[in-house]
C-alpha atoms as a PDB file:
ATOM      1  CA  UNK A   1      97.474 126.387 163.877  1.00  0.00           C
ATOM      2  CA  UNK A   2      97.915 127.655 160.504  1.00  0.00           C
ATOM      3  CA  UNK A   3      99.674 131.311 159.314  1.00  0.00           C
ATOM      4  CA  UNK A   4      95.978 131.897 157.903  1.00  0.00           C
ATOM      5  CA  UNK A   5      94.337 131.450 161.302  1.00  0.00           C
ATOM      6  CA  UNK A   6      97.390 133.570 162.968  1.00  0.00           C
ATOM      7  CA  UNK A   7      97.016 136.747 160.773  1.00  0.00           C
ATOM      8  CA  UNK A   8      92.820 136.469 161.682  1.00  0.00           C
ATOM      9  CA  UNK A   9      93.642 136.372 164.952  1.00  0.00           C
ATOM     10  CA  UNK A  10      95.895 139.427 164.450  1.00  0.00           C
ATOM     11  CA  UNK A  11      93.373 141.379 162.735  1.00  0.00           C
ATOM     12  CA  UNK A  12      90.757 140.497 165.075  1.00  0.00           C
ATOM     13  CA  UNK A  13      93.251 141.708 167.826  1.00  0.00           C
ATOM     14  CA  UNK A  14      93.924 144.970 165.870  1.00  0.00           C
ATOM     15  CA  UNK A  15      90.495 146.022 165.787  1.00  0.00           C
ATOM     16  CA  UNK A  16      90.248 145.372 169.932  1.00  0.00           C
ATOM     17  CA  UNK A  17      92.724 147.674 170.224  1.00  0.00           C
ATOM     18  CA  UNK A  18      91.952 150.637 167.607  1.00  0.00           C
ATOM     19  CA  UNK A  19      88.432 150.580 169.159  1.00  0.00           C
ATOM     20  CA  UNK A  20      89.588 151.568 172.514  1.00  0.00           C
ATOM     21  CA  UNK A  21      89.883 154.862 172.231  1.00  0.00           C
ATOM     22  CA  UNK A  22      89.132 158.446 174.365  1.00  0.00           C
ATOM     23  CA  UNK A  23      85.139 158.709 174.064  1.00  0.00           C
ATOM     24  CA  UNK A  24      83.570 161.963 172.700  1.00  0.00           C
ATOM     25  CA  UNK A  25      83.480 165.029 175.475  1.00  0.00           C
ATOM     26  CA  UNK A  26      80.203 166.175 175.889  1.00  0.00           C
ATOM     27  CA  UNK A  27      80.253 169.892 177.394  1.00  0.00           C
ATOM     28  CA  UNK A  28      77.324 171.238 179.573  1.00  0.00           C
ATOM     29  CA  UNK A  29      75.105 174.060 179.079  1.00  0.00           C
ATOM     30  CA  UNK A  30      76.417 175.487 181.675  1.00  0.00           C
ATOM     31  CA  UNK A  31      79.899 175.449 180.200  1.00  0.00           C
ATOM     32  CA  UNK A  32      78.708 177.138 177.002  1.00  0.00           C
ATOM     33  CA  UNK A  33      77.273 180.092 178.945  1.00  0.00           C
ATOM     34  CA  UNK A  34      80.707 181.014 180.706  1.00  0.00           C
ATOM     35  CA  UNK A  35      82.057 181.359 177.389  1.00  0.00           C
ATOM     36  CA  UNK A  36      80.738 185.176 177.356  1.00  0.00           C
ATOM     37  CA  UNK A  37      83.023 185.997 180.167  1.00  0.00           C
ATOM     38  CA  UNK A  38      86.105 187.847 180.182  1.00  0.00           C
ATOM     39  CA  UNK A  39      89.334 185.828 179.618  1.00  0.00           C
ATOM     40  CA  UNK A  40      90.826 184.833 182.306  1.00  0.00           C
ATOM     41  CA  UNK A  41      87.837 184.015 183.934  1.00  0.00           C
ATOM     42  CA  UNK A  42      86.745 182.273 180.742  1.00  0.00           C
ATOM     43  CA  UNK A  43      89.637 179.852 180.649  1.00  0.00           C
ATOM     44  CA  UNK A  44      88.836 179.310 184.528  1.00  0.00           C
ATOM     45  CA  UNK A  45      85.910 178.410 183.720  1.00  0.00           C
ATOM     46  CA  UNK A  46      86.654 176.108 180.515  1.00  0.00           C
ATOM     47  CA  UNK A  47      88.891 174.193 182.602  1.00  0.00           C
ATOM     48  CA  UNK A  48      86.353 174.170 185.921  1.00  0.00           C
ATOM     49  CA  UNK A  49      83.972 173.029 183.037  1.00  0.00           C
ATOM     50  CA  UNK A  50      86.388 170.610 181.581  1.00  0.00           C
ATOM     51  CA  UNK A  51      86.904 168.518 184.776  1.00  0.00           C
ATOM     52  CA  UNK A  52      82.594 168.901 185.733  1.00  0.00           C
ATOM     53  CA  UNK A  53      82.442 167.386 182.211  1.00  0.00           C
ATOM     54  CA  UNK A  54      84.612 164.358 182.136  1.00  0.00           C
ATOM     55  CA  UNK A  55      83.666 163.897 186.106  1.00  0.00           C
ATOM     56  CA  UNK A  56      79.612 164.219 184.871  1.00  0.00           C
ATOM     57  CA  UNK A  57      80.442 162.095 181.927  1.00  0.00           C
ATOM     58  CA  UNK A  58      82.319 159.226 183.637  1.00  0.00           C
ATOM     59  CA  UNK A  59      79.764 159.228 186.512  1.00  0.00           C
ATOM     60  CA  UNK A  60      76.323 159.509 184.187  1.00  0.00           C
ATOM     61  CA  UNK A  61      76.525 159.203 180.427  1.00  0.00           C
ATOM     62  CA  UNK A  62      76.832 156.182 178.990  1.00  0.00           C
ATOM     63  CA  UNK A  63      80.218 155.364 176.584  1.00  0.00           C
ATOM     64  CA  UNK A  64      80.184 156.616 173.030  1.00  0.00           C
ATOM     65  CA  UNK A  65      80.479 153.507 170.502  1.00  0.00           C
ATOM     66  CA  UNK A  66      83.732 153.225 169.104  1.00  0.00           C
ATOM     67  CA  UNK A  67      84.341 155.252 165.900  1.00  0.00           C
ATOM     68  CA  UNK A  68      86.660 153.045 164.730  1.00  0.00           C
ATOM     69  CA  UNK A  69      84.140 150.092 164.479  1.00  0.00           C
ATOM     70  CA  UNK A  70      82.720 150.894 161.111  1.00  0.00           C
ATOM     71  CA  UNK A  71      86.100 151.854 159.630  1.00  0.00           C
ATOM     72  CA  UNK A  72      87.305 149.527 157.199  1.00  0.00           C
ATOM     73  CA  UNK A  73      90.050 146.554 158.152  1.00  0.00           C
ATOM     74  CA  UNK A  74      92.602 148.263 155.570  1.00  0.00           C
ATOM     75  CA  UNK A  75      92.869 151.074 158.628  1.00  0.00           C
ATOM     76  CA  UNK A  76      94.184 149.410 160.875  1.00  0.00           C
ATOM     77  CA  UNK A  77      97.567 150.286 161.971  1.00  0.00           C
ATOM     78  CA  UNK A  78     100.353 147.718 161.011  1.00  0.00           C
ATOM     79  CA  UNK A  79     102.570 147.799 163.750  1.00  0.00           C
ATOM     80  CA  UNK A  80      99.653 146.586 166.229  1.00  0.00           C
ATOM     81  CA  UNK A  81      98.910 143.603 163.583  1.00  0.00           C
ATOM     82  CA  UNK A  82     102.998 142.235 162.903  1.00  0.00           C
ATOM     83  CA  UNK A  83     102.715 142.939 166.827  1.00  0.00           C
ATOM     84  CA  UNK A  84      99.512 140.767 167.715  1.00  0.00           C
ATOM     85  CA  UNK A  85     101.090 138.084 165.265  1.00  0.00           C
ATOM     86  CA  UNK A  86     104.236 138.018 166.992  1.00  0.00           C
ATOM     87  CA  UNK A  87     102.765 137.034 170.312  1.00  0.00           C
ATOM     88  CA  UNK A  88     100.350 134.475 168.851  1.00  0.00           C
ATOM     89  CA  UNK A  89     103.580 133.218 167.101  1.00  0.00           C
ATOM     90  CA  UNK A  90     105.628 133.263 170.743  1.00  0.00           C
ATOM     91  CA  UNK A  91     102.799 131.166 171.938  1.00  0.00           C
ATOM     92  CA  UNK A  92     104.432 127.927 173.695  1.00  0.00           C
ATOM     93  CA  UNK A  93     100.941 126.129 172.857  1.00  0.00           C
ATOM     94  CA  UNK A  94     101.337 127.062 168.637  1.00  0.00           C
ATOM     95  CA  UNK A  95     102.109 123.606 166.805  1.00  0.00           C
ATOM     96  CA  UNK A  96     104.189 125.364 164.517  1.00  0.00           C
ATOM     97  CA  UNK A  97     105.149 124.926 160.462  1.00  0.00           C
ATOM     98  CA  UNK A  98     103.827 120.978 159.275  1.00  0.00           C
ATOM     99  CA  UNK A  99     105.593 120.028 156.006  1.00  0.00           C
ATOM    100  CA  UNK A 100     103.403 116.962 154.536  1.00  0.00           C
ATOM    101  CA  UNK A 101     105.319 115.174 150.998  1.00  0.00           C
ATOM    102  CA  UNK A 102     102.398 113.563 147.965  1.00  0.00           C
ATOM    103  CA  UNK A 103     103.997 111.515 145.308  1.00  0.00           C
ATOM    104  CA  UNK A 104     102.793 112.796 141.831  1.00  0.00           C
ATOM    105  CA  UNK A 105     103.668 111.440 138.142  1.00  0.00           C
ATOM    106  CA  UNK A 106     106.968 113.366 136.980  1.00  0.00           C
ATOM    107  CA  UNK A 107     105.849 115.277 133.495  1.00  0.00           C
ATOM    108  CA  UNK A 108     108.605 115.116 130.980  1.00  0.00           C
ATOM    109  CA  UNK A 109     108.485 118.362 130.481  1.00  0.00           C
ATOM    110  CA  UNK A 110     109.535 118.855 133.763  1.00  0.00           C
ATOM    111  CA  UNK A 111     112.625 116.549 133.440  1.00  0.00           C
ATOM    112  CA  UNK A 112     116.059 117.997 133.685  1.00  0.00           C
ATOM    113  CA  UNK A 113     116.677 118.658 129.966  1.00  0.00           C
ATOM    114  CA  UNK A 114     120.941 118.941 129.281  1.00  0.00           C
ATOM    115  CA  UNK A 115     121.899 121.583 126.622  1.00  0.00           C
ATOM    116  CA  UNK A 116     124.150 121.871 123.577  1.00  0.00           C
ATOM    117  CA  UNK A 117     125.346 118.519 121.631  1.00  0.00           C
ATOM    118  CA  UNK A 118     123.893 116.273 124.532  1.00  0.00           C
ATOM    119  CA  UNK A 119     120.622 116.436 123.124  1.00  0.00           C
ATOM    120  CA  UNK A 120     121.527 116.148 119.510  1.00  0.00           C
ATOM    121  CA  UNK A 121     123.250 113.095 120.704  1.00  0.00           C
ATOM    122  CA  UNK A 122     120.480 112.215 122.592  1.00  0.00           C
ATOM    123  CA  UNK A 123     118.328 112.904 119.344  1.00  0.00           C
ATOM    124  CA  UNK A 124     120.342 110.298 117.003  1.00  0.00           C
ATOM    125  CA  UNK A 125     120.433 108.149 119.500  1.00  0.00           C
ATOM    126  CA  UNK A 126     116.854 107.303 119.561  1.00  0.00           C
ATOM    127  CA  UNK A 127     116.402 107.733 115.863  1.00  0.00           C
ATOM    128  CA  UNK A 128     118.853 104.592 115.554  1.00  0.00           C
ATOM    129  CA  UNK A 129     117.206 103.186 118.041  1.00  0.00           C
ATOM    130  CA  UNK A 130     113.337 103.296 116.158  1.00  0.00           C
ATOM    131  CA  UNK A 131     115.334 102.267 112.650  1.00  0.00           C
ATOM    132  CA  UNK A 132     116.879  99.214 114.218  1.00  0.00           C
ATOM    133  CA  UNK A 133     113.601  98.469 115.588  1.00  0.00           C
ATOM    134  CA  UNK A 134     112.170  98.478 112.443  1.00  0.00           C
ATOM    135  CA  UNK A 135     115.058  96.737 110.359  1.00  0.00           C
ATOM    136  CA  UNK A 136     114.301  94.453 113.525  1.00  0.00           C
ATOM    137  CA  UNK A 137     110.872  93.205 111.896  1.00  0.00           C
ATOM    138  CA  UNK A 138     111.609  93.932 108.150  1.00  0.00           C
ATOM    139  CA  UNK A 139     114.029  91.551 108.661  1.00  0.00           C
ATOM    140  CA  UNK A 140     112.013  89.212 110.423  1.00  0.00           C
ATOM    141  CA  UNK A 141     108.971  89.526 108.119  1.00  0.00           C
ATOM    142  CA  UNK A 142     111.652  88.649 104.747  1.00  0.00           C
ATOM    143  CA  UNK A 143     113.162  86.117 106.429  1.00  0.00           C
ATOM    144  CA  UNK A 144     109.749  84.276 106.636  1.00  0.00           C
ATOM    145  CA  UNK A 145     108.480  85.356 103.427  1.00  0.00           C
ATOM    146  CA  UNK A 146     111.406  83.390 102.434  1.00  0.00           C
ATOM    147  CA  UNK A 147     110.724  80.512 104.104  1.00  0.00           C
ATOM    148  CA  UNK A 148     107.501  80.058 102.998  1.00  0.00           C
ATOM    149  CA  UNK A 149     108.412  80.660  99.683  1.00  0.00           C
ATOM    150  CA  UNK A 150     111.107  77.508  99.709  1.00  0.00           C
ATOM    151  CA  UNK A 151     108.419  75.574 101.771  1.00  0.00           C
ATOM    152  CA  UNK A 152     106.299  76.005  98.387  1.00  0.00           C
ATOM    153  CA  UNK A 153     109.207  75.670  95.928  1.00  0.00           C
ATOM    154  CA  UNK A 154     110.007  72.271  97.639  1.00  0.00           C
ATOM    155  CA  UNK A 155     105.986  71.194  97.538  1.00  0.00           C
ATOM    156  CA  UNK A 156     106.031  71.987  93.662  1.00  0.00           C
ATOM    157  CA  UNK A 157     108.743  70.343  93.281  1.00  0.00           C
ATOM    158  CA  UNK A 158     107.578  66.986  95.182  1.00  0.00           C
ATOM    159  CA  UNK A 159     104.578  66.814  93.242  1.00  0.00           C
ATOM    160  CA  UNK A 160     106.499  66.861  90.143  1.00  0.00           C
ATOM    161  CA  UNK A 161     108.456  64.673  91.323  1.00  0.00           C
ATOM    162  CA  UNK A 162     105.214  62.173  92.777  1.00  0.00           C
ATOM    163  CA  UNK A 163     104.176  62.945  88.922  1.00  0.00           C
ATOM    164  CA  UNK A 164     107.117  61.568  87.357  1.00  0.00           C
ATOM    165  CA  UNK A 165     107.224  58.681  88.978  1.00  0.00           C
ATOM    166  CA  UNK A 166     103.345  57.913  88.814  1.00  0.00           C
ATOM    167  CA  UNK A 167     104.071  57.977  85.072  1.00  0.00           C
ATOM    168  CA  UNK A 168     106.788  56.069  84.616  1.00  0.00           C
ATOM    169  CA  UNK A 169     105.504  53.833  86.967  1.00  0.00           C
ATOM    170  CA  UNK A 170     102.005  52.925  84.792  1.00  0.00           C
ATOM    171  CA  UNK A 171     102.022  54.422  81.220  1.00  0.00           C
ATOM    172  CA  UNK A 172      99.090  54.290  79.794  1.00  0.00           C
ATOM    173  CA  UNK A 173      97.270  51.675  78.411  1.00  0.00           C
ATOM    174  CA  UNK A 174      95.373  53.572  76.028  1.00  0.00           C
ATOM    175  CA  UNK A 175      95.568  56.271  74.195  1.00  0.00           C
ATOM    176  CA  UNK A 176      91.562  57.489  73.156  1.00  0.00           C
ATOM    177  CA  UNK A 177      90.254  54.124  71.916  1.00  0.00           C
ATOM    178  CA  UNK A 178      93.429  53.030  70.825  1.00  0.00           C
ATOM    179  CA  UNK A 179      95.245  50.022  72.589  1.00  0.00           C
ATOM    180  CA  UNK A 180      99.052  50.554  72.537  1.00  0.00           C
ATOM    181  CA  UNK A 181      99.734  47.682  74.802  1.00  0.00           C
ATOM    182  CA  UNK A 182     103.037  46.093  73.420  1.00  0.00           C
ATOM    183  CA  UNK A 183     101.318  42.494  74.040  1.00  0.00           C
ATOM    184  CA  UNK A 184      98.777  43.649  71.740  1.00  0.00           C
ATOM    185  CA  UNK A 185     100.574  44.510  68.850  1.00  0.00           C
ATOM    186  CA  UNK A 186     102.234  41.940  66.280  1.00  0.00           C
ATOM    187  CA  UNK A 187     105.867  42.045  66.269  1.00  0.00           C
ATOM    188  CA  UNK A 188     106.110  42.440  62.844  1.00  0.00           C
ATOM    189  CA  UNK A 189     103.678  45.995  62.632  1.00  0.00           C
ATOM    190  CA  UNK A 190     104.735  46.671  58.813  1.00  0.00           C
ATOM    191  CA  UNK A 191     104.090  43.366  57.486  1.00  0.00           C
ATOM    192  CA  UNK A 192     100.544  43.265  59.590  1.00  0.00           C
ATOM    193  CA  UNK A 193      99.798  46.755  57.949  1.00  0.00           C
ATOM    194  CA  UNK A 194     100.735  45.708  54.642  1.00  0.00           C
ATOM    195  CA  UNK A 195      98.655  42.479  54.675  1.00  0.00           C
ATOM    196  CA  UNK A 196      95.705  44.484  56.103  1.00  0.00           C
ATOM    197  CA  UNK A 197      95.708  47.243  53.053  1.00  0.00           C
ATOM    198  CA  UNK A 198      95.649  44.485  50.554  1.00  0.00           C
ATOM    199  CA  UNK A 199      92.727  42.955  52.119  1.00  0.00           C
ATOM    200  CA  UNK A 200      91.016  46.654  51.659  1.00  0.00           C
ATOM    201  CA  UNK A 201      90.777  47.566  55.195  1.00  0.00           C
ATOM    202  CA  UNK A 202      92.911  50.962  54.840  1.00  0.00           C
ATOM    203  CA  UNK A 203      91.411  52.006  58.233  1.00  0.00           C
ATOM    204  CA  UNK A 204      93.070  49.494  59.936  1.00  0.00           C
ATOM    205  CA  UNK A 205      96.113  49.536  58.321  1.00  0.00           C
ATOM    206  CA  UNK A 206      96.961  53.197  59.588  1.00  0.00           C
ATOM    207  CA  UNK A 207      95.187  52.348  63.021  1.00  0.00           C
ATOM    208  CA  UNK A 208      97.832  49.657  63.244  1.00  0.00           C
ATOM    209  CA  UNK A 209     100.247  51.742  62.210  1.00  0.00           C
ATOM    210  CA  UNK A 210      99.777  54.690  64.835  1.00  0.00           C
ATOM    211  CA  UNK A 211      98.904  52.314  68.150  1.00  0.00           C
ATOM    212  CA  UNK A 212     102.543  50.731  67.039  1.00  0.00           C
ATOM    213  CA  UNK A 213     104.691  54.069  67.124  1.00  0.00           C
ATOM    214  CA  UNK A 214     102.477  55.455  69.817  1.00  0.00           C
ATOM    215  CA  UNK A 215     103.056  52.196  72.168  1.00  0.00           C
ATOM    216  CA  UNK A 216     106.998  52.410  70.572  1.00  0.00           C
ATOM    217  CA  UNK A 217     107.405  56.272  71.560  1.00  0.00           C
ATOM    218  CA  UNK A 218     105.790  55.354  75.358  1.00  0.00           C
ATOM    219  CA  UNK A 219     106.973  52.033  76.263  1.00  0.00           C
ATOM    220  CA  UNK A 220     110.585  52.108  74.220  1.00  0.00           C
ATOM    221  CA  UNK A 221     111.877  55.856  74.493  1.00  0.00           C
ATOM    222  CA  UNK A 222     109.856  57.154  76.906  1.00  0.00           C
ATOM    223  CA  UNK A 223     107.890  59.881  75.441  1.00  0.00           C
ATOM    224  CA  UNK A 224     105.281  61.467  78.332  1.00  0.00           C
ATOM    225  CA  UNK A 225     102.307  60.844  76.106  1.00  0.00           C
ATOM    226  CA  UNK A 226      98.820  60.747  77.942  1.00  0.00           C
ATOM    227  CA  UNK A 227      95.740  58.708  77.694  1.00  0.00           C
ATOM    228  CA  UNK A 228      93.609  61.972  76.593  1.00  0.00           C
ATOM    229  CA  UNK A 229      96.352  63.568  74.632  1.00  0.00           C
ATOM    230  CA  UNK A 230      95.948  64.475  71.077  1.00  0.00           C
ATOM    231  CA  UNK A 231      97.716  63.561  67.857  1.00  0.00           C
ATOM    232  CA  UNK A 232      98.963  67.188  68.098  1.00  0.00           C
ATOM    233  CA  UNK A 233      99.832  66.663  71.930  1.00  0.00           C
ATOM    234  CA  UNK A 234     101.954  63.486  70.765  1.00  0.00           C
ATOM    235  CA  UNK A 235     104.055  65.294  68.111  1.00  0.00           C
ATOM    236  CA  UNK A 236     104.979  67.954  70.514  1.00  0.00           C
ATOM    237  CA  UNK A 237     105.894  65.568  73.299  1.00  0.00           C
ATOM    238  CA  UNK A 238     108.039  63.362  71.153  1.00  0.00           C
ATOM    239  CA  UNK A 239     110.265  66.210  69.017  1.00  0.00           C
ATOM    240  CA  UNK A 240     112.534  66.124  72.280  1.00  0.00           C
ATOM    241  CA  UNK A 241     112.923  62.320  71.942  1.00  0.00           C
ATOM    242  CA  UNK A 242     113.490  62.266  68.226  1.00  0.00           C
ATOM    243  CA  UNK A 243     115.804  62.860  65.572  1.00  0.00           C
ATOM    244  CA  UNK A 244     114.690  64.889  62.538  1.00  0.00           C
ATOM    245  CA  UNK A 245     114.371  62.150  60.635  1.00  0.00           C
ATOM    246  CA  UNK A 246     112.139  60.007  62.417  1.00  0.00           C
ATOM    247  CA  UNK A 247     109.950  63.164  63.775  1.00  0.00           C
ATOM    248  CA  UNK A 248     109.591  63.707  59.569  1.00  0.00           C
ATOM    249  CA  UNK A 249     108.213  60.243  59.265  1.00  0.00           C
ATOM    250  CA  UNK A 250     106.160  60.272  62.856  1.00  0.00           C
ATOM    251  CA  UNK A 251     104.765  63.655  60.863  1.00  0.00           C
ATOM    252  CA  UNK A 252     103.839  61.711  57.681  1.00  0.00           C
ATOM    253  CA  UNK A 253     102.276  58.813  59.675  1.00  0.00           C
ATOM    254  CA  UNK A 254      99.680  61.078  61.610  1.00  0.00           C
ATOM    255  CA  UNK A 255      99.003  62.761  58.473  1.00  0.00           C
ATOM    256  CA  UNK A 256      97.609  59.695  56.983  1.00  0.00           C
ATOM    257  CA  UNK A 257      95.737  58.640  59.589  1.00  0.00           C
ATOM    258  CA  UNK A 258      93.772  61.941  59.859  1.00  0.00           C
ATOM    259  CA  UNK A 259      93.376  61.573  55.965  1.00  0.00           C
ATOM    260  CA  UNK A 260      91.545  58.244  56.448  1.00  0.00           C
ATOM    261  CA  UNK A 261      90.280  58.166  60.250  1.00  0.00           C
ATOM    262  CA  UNK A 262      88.739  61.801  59.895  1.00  0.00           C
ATOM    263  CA  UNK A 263      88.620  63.025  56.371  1.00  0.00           C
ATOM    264  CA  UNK A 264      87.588  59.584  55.158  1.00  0.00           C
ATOM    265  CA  UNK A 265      89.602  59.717  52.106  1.00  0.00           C
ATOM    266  CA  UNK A 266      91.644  57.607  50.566  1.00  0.00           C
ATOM    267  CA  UNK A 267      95.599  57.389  50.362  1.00  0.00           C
ATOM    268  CA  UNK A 268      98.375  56.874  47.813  1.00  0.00           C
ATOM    269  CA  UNK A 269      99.749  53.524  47.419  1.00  0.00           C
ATOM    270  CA  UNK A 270     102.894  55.095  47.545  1.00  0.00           C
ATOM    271  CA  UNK A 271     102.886  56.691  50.870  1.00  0.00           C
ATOM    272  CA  UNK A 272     101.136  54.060  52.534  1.00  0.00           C
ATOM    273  CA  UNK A 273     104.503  51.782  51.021  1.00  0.00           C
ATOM    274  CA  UNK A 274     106.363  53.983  52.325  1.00  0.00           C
ATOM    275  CA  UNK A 275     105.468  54.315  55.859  1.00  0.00           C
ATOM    276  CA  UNK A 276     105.165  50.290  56.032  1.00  0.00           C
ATOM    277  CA  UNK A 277     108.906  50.250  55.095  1.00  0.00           C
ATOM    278  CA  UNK A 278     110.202  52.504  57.216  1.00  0.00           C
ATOM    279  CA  UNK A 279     108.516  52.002  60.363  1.00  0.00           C
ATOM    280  CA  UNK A 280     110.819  49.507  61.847  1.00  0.00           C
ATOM    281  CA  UNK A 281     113.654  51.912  60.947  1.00  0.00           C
ATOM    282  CA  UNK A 282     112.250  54.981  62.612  1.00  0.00           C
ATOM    283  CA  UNK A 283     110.306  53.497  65.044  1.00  0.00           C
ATOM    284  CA  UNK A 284     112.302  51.006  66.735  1.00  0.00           C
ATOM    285  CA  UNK A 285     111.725  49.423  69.665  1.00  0.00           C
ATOM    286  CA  UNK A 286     115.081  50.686  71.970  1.00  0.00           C
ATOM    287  CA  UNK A 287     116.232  54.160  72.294  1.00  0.00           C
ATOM    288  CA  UNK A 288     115.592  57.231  70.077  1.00  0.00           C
ATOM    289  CA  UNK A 289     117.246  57.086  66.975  1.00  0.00           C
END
């Protein structure tokens, strides 16, 4: 049994005992008539009437109904309540207090919180803690940025590498429609050129004379020149291979053979002379001069 179900049983207890009361005293008419008389007769008579009455009234007329059942609960005398609850409460057959335990979530709020430098410490203790986190992956995101970055620096520089050696390997065979093969070349390219312009093929002549330093700058000092690279292309690659003096004369050569292979003009005895009688001086066949 509950303390709610002991105080109703007190009130309800309470209001048993408030309603027991003295009922109403009804007097008689013939009470009321003796009233006239003189004193002393007249309190004979009340008290003659008073016993008639509450003889008459137990014997015939039915109980009054309690006044005190329509009062409200908030009259009810205290004393009789903390008394009714005390018995119910020295009742052998009363279970008595039941203490039951739930497990709930613990709020953080509701955690014990420690004052003064605790929680500062507490405070820069968890900021180092997030920043070393995130150092945590910075550093792991650099460290493969950087790895991918030398995985690509070491791809470009295999393919170079491939490239290189694909070229040295098989230099070309032809540069445009020209054949700089060395086997197809006469060994003597300045006499050939010479005997060629006196015959009145000047076309020839400085065609022989360009496949020979072409297949001279790729086969003997190994300039990087391509099979779709320009006579612009092959100046540029060969100024690293050449002294000033040869990359002069390699200039004067392609100069005449634009004059007569594109401009279809004709050139000076002179210069054509010239570039027969140096070419085996410039051009040679080893190293770069």
């Amino acid at each position: 049994m509950r303390l709610r179900d002991v105080i109703v049983l007190a009130v309800v207890l309470g209001s048993s005992v408030g309603g027991a009361r003295t009922p109403a005293v009804t007097v008689s008419p013939s009470a009321s008539a003796s009233a006239t008389a003189s004193p002393r007769s007249q309190t004979q008579a009340s008290a003659s009437a008073s016993a008639s009455a509450s003889a008459s009234a137990s014997a015939s007329a039915p109980a009054a109904p309690p006044a005190a059942a329509s009062a409200p609960a908030s009259a009810i005398d205290a004393r009789a309540v903390l008394a009714a609850a005390s018995a119910v409460q020295a009742d052998p057959l009363l279970a008595g207090m039941e203490k039951t335990r739930v497990l709930r979530l613990k709020k953080k709020d509701e955690a014990r919180k420690t004052p003064g430098k605790q929680d500062d410490f507490r405070w820069w203790r968890d900021l180092i803690d997030s920043l070393s986190a995130g150092l945590r992956v910075a550093m792991w995101l650099v460290g493969a940025g950087l790895l991918v970055w030398v995985l690509l620096r070491l791809r470009d520089l295999l393919q170079r590498q491939q490239a290189g050696r694909a070229l040295t390997a098989a230099p070309p065979t032809h540069v445009g429609t020209l054949d700089i093969r060395p086997e197809s070349l006469p060994a003597d390219i300045g006499g050939a050129a010479r005997a060629l312009w006196q015959r009145g093929e000047t076309r020839a002549a400085l065609s022989l004379l360009y496949r020979g330093a072409l297949s001279r700058l790729v086969h003997g000092h190994g300039v990087p020149i391509r099979a779709a690279s320009t006579e612009r292309d092959c100046l540029a690659l060969s100024a690293p291979h050449l002294e000033a003096a040869s990359q002069t004369f390699l200039t004067q050569l392609v100069a005449g053979w634009q004059t007569v292979a594109y401009a279809r003009r004709e050139l000076s005895p002179e210069v054509f002379e010239h570039l027969c009688a140096d070419f085996d001086v410039r051009m040679p066949t080893g190293a770069a001069t």
